[in-house]
N, C-alpha and C. Protein backbone atom coordinates (compact mmCIF):
# COMPACT_ATOMS: atom_id res chain seq x y z
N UNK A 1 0.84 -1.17 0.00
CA UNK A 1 0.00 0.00 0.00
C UNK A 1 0.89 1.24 0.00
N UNK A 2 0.64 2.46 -0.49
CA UNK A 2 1.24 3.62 -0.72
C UNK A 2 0.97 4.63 0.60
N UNK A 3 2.38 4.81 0.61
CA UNK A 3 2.41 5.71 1.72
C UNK A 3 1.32 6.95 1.64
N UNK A 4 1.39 7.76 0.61
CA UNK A 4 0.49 8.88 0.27
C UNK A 4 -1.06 8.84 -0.12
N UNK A 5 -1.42 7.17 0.36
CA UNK A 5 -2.76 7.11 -0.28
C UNK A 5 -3.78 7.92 0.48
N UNK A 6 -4.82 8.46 0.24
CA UNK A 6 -5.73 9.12 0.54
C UNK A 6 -5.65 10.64 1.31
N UNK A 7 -4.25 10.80 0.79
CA UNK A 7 -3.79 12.00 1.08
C UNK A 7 -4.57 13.51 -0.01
N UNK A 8 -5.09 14.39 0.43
CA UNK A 8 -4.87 15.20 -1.03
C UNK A 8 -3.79 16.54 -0.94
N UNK A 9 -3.81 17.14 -1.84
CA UNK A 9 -2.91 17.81 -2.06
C UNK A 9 -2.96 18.92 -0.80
N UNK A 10 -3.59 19.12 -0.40
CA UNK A 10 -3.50 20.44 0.51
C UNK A 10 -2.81 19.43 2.17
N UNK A 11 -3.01 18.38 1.79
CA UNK A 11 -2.16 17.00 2.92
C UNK A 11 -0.93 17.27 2.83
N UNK A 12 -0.30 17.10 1.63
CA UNK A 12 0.76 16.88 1.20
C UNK A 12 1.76 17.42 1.72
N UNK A 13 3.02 16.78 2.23
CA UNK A 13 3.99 17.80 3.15
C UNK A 13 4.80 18.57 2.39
N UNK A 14 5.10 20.01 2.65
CA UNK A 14 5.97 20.47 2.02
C UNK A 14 7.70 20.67 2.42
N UNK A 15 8.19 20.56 1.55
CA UNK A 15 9.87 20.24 1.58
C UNK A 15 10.31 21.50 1.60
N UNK A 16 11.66 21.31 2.04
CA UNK A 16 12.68 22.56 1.93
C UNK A 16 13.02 22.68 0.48
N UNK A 17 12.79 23.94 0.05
CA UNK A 17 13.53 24.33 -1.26
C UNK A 17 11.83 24.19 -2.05
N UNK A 18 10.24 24.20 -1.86
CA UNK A 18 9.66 24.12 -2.47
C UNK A 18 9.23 25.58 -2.51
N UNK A 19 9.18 26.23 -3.37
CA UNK A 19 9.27 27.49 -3.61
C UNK A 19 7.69 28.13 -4.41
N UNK A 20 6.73 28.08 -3.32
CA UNK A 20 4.99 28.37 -3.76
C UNK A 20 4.92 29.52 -2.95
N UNK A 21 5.28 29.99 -2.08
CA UNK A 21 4.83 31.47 -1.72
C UNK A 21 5.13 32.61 -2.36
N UNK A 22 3.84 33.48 -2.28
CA UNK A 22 4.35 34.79 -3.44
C UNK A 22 5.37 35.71 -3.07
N UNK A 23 6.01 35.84 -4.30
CA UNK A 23 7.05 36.61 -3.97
C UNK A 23 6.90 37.83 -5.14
N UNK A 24 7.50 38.65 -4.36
CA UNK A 24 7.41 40.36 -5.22
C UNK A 24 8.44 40.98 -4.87
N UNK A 25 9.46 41.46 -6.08
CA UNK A 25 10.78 42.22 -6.05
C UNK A 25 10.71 43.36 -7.22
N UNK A 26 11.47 43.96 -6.63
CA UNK A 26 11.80 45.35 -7.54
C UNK A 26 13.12 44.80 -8.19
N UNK A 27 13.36 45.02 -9.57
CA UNK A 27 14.82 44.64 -10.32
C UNK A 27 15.19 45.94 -10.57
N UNK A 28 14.86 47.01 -10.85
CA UNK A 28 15.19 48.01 -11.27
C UNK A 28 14.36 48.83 -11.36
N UNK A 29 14.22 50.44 -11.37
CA UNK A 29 13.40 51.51 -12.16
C UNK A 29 13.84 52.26 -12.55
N UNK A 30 13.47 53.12 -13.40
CA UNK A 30 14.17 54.35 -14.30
C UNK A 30 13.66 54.51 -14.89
N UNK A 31 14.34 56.37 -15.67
CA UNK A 31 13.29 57.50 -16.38
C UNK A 31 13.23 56.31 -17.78
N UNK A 32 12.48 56.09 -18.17
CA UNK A 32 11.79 55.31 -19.57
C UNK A 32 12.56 56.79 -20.93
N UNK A 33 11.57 57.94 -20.68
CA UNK A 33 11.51 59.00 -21.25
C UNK A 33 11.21 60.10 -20.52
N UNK A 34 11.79 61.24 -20.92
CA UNK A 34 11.87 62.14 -19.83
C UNK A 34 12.27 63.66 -20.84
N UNK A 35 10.87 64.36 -20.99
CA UNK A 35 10.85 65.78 -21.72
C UNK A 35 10.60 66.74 -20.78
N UNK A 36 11.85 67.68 -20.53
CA UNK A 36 10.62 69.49 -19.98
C UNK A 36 11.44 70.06 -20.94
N UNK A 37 10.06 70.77 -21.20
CA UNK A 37 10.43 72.15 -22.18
C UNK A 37 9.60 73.12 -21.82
N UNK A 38 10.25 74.74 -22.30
CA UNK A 38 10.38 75.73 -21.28
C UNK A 38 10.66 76.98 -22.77
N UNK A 39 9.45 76.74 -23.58
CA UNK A 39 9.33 77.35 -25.18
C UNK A 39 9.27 78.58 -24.32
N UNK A 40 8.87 79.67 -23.97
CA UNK A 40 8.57 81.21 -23.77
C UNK A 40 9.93 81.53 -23.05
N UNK A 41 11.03 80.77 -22.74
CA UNK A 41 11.77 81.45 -21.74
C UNK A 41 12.73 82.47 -23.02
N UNK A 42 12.79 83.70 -22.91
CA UNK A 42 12.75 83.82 -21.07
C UNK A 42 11.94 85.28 -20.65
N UNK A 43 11.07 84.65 -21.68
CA UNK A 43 10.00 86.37 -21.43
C UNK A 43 9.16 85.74 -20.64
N UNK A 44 9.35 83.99 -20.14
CA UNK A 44 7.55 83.85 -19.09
C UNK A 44 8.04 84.31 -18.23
N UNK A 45 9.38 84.70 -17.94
CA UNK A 45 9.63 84.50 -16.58
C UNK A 45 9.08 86.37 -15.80
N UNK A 46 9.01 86.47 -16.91
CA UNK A 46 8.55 88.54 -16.17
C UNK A 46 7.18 88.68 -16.34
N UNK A 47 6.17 87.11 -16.31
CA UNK A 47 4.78 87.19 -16.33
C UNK A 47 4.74 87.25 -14.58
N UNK A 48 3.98 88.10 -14.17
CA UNK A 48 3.17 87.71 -12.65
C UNK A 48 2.29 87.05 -12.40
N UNK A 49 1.14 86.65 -13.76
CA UNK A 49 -0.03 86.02 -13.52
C UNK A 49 0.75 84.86 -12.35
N UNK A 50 -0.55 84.03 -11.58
CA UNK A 50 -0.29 82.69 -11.36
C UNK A 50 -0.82 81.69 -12.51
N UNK A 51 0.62 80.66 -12.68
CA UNK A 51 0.23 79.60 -13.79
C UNK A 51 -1.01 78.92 -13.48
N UNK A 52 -1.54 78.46 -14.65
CA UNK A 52 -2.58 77.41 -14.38
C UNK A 52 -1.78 76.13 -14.80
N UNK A 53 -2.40 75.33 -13.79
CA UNK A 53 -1.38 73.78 -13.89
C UNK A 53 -2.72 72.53 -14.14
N UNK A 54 -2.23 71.88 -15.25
CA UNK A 54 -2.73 70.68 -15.33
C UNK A 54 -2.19 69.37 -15.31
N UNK A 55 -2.00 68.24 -14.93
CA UNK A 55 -1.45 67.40 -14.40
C UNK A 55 -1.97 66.43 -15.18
N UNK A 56 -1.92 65.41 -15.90
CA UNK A 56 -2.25 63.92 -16.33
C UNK A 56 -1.51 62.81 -16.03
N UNK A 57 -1.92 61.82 -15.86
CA UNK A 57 -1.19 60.43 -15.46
C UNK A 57 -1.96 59.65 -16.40
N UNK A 58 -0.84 58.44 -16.64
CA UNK A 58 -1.22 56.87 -16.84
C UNK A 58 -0.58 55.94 -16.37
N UNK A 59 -1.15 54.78 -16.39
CA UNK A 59 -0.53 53.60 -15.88
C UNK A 59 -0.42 52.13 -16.84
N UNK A 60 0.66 51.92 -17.39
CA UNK A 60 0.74 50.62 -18.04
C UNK A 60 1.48 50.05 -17.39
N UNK A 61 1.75 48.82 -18.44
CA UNK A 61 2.47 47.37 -17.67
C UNK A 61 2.20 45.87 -18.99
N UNK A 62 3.57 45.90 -18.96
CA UNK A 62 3.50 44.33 -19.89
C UNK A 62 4.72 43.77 -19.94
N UNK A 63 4.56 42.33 -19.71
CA UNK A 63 5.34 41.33 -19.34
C UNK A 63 6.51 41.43 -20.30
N UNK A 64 7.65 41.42 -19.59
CA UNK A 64 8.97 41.89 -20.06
C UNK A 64 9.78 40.13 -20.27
N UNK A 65 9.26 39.21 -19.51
CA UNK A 65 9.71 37.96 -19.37
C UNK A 65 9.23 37.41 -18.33
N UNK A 66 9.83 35.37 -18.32
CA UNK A 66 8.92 34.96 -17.06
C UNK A 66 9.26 34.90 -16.00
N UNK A 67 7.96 35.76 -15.05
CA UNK A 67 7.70 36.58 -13.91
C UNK A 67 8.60 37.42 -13.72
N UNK A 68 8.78 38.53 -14.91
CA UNK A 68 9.36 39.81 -14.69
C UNK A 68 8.37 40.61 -15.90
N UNK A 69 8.01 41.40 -15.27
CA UNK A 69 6.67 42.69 -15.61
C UNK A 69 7.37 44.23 -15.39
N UNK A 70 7.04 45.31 -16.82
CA UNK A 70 7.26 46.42 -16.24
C UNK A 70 6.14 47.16 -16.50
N UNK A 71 5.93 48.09 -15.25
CA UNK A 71 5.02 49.27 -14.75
C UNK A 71 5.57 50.22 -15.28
N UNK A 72 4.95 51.48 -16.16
CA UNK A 72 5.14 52.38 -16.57
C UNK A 72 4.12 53.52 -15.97
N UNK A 73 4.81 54.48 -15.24
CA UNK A 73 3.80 55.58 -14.42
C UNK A 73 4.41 56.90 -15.57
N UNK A 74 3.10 56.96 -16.27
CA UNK A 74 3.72 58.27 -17.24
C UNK A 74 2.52 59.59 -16.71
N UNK A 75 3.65 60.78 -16.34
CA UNK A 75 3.26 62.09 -15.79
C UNK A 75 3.50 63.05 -16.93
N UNK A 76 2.34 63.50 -17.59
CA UNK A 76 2.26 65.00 -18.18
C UNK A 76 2.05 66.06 -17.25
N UNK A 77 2.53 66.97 -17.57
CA UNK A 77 2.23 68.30 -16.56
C UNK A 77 2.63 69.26 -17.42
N UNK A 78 1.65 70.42 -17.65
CA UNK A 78 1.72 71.78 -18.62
C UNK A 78 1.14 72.98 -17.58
N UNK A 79 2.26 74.01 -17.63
CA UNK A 79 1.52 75.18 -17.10
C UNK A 79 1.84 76.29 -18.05
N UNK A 80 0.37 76.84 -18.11
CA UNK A 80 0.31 78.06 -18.73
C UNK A 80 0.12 78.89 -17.81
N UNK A 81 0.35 80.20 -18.19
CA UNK A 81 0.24 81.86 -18.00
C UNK A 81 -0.92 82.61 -19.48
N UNK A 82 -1.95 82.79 -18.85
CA UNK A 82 -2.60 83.37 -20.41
C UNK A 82 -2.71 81.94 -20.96
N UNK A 83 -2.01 83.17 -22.40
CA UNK A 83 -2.39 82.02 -23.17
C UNK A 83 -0.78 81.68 -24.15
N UNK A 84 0.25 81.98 -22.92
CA UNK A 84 1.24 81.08 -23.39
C UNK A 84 1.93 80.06 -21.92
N UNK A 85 2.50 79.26 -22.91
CA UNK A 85 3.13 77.93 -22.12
C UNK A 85 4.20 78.23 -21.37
N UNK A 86 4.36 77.86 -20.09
CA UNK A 86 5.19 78.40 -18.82
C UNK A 86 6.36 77.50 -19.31
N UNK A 87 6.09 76.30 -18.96
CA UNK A 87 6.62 74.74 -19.16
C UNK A 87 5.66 73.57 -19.20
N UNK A 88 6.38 72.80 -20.28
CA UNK A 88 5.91 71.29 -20.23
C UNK A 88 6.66 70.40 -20.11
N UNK A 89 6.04 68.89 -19.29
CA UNK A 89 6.86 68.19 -18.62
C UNK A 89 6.20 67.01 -19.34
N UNK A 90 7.14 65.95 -19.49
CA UNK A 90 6.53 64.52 -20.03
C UNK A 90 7.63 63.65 -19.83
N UNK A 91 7.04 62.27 -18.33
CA UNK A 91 7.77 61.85 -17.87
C UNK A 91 7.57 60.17 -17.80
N UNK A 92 7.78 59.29 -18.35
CA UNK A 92 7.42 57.93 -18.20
C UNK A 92 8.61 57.57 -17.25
N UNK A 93 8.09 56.88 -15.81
CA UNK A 93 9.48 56.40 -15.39
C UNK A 93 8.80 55.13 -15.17
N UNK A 94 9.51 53.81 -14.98
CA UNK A 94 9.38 52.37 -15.08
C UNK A 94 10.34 52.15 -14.17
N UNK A 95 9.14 51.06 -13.59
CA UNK A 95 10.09 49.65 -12.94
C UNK A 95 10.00 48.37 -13.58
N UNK A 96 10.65 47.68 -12.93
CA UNK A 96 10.45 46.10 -13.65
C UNK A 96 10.90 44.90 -12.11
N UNK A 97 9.29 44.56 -11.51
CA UNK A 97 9.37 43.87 -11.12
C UNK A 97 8.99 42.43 -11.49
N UNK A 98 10.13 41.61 -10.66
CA UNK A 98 9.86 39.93 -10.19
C UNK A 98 8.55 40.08 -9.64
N UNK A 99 7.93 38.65 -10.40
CA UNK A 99 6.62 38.44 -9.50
C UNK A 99 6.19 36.72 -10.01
N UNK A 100 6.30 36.19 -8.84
CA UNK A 100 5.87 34.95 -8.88
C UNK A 100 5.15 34.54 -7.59
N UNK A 101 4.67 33.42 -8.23
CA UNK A 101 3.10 32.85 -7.61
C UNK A 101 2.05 33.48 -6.80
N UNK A 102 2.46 34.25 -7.73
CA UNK A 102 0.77 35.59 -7.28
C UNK A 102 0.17 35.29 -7.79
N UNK A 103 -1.25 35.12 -7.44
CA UNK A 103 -2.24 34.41 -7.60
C UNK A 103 -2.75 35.32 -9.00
N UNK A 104 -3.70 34.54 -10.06
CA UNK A 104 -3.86 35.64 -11.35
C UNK A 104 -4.84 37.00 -10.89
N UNK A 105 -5.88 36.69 -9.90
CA UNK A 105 -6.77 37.55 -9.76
C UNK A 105 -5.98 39.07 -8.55
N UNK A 106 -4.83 38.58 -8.14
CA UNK A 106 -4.19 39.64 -7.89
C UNK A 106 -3.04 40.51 -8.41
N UNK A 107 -2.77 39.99 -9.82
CA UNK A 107 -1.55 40.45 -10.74
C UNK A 107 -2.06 41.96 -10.79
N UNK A 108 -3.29 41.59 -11.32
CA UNK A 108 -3.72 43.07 -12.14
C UNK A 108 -3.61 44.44 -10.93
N UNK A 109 -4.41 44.25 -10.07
CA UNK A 109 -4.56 45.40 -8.81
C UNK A 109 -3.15 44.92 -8.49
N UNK A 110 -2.17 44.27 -8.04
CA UNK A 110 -0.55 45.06 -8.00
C UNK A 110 0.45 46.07 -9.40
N UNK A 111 -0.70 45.32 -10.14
CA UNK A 111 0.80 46.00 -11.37
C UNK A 111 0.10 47.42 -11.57
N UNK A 112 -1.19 47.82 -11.40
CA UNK A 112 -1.86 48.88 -11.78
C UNK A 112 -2.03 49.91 -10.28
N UNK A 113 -2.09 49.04 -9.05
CA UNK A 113 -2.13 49.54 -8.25
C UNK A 113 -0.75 49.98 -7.34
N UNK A 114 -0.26 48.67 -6.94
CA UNK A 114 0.75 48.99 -5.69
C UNK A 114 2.07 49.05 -6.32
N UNK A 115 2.68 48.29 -7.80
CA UNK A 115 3.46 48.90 -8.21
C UNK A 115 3.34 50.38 -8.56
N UNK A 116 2.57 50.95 -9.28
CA UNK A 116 2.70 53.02 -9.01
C UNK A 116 2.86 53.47 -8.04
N UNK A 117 2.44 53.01 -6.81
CA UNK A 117 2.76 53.92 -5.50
C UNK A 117 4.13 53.29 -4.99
N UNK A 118 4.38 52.47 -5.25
CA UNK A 118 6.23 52.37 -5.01
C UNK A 118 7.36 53.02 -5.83
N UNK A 119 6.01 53.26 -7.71
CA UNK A 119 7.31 54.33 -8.11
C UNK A 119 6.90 55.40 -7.97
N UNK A 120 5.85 55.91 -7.62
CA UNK A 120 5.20 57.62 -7.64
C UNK A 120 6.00 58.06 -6.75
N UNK A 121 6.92 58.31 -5.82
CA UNK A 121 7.24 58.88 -5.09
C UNK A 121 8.97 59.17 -6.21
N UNK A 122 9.58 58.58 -6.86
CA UNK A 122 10.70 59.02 -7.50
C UNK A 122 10.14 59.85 -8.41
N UNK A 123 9.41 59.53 -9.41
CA UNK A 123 9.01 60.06 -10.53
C UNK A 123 8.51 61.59 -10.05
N UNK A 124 7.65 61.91 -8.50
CA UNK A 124 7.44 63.17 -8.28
C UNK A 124 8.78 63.71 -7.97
N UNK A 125 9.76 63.20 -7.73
CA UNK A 125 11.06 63.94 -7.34
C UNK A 125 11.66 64.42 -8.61
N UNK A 126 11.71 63.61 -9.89
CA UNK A 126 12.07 63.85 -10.93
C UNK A 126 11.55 65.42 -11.38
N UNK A 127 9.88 65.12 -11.65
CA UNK A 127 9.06 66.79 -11.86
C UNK A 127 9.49 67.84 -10.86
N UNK A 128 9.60 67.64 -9.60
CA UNK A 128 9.97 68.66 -8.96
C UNK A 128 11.55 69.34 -9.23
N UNK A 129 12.28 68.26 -9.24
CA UNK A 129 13.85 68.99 -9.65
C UNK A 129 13.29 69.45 -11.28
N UNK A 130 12.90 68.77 -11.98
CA UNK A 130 13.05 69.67 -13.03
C UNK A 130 12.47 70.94 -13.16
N UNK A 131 11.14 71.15 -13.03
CA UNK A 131 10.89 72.10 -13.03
C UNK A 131 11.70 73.51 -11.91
N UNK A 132 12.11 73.06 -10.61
CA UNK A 132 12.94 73.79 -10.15
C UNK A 132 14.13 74.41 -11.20
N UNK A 133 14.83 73.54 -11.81
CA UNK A 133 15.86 73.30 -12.75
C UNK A 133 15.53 74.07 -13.72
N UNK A 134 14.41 74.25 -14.25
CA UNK A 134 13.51 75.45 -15.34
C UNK A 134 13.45 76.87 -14.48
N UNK A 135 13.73 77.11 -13.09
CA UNK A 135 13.34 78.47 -13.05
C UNK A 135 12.23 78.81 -12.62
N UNK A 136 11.82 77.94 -11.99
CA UNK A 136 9.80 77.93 -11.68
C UNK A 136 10.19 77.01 -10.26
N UNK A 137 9.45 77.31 -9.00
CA UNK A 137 9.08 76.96 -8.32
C UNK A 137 8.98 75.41 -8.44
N UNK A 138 9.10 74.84 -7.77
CA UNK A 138 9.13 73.04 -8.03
C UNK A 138 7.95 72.76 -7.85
N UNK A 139 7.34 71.71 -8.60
CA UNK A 139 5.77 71.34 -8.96
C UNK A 139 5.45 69.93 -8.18
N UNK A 140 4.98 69.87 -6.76
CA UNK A 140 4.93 69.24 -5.99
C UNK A 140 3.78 68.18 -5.79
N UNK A 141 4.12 67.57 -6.86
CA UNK A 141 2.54 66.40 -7.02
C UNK A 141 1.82 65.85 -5.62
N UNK A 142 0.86 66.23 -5.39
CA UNK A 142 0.25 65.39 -4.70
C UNK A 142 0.29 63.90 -3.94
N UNK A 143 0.30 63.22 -3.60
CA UNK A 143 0.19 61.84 -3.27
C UNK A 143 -1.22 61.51 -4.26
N UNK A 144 -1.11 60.33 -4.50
CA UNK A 144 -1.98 59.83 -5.58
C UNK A 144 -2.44 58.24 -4.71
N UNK A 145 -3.45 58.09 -4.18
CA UNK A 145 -4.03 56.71 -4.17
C UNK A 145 -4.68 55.85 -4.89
N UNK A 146 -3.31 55.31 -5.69
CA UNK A 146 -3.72 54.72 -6.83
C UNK A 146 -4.35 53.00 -6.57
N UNK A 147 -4.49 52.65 -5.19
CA UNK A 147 -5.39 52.17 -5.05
C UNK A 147 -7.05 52.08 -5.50
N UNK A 148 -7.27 53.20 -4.43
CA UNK A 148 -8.80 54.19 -4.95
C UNK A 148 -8.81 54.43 -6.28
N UNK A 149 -7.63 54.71 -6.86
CA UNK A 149 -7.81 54.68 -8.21
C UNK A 149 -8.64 53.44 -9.31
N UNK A 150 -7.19 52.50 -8.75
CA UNK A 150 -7.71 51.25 -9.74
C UNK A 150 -9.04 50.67 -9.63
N UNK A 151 -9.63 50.71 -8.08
CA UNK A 151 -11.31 50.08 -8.04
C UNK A 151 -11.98 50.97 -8.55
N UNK A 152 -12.21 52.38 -8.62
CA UNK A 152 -13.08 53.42 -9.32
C UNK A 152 -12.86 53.10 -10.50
N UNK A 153 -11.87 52.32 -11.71
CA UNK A 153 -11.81 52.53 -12.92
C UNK A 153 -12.65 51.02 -12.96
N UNK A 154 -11.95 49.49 -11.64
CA UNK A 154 -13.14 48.47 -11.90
C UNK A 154 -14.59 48.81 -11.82
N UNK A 155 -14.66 49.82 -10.73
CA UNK A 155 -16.31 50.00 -11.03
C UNK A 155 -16.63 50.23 -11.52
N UNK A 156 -16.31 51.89 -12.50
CA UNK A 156 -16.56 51.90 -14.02
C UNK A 156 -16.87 50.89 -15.27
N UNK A 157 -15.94 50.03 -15.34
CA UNK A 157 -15.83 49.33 -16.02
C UNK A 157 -17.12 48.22 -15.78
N UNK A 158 -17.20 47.86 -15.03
CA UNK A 158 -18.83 46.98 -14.61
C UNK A 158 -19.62 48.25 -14.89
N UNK A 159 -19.47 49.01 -14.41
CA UNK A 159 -20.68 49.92 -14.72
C UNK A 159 -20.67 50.36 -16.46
N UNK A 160 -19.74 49.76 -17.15
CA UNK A 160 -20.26 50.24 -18.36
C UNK A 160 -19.76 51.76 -18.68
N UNK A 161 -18.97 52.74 -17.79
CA UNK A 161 -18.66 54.34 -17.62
C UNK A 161 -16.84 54.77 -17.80
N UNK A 162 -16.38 53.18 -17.90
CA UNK A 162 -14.98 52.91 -17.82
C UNK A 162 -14.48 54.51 -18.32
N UNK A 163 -12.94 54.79 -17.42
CA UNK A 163 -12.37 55.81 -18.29
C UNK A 163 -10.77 55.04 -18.04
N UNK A 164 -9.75 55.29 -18.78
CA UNK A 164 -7.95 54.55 -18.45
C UNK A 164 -7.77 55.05 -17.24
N UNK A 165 -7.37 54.49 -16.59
CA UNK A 165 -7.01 54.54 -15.35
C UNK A 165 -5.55 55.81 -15.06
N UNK A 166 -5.96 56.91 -14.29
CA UNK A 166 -5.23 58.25 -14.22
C UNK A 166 -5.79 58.82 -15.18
N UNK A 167 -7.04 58.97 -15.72
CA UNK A 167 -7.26 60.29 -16.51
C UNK A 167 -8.48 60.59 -15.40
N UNK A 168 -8.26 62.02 -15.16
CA UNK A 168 -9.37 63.00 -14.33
C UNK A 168 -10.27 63.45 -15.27
């Protein structure tokens, strides 16, 4: 008779070196692409108005190899004066994490969700030095809960109202 008979799998003993728990690593991140431009200088700079600032985000992600994925957090930001351009900023920065035996129904809400908030915090450092670096006050993004984000775009999306996830 067999040792393992009427065992089932969730019985089954596990060994040293069996490697099923999820694991999640960062391999790297960096600027992808990275534009500011600063067309009016250097007559914006003797405007007083206050700029008007608009801000856009997105969030992608596609499998780079197996269980290595990269997140792309891309930041537009344009400020005008009137009706000319202060500066514009256009910033994709990427990571590329390891990710194994994460379950499938949680790939999506990490790569859309909790990978951006591990890179949103460089990528706002990036906009802020640059635009400092332009001569303008440094442009101090917000914190973004791109959590709250990603379920407002699933609810959308059941609801039929879907918009890409980071457009306001």
């Amino acid at each position: 008779m067999a040792e393992n008979e009427g065992m089932t799998d969730a019985d089954t003993p596990m060994f040293a070196g069996d490697d099923t728990a999820p694991q999640v690593g960062v391999i790297a991140q960096y600027v992808k692409d990275f534009s500011f431009e600063n067309p009016n200088a250097p007559m914006i700079y003797q405007q007083q108005a206050q700029p008007r600032i608009d801000v856009q985000f997105n969030i992608g992600s596609n499998t780079v190899g197996e269980d290595i994925y990269e997140v792309i957090l891309k930041i537009e930001a344009k400020a005008s004066v009137e009706d000319q351009t202060a500066f514009a900023i256009e910033l994709s920065y990427a990571g590329l994490f390891g990710i194994r035996n994460v379950p499938d129904d949680q790939m999506q809400p990490f790569l859309l969700a909790e990978a951006p908030r591990l890179l949103f915090p460089f990528a706002r450092r990036i906009v802020a030095d640059a635009t400092r670096d332009g001569n303008f006050p440094p442009l101090m993004l917000e914190p973004i809960d791109f959590a709250a984000l990603y379920l407002s775009q699933q609810q959308g999306a059941t609801d039929g109202q879907g918009q890409p996830i980071g457009h306001a």
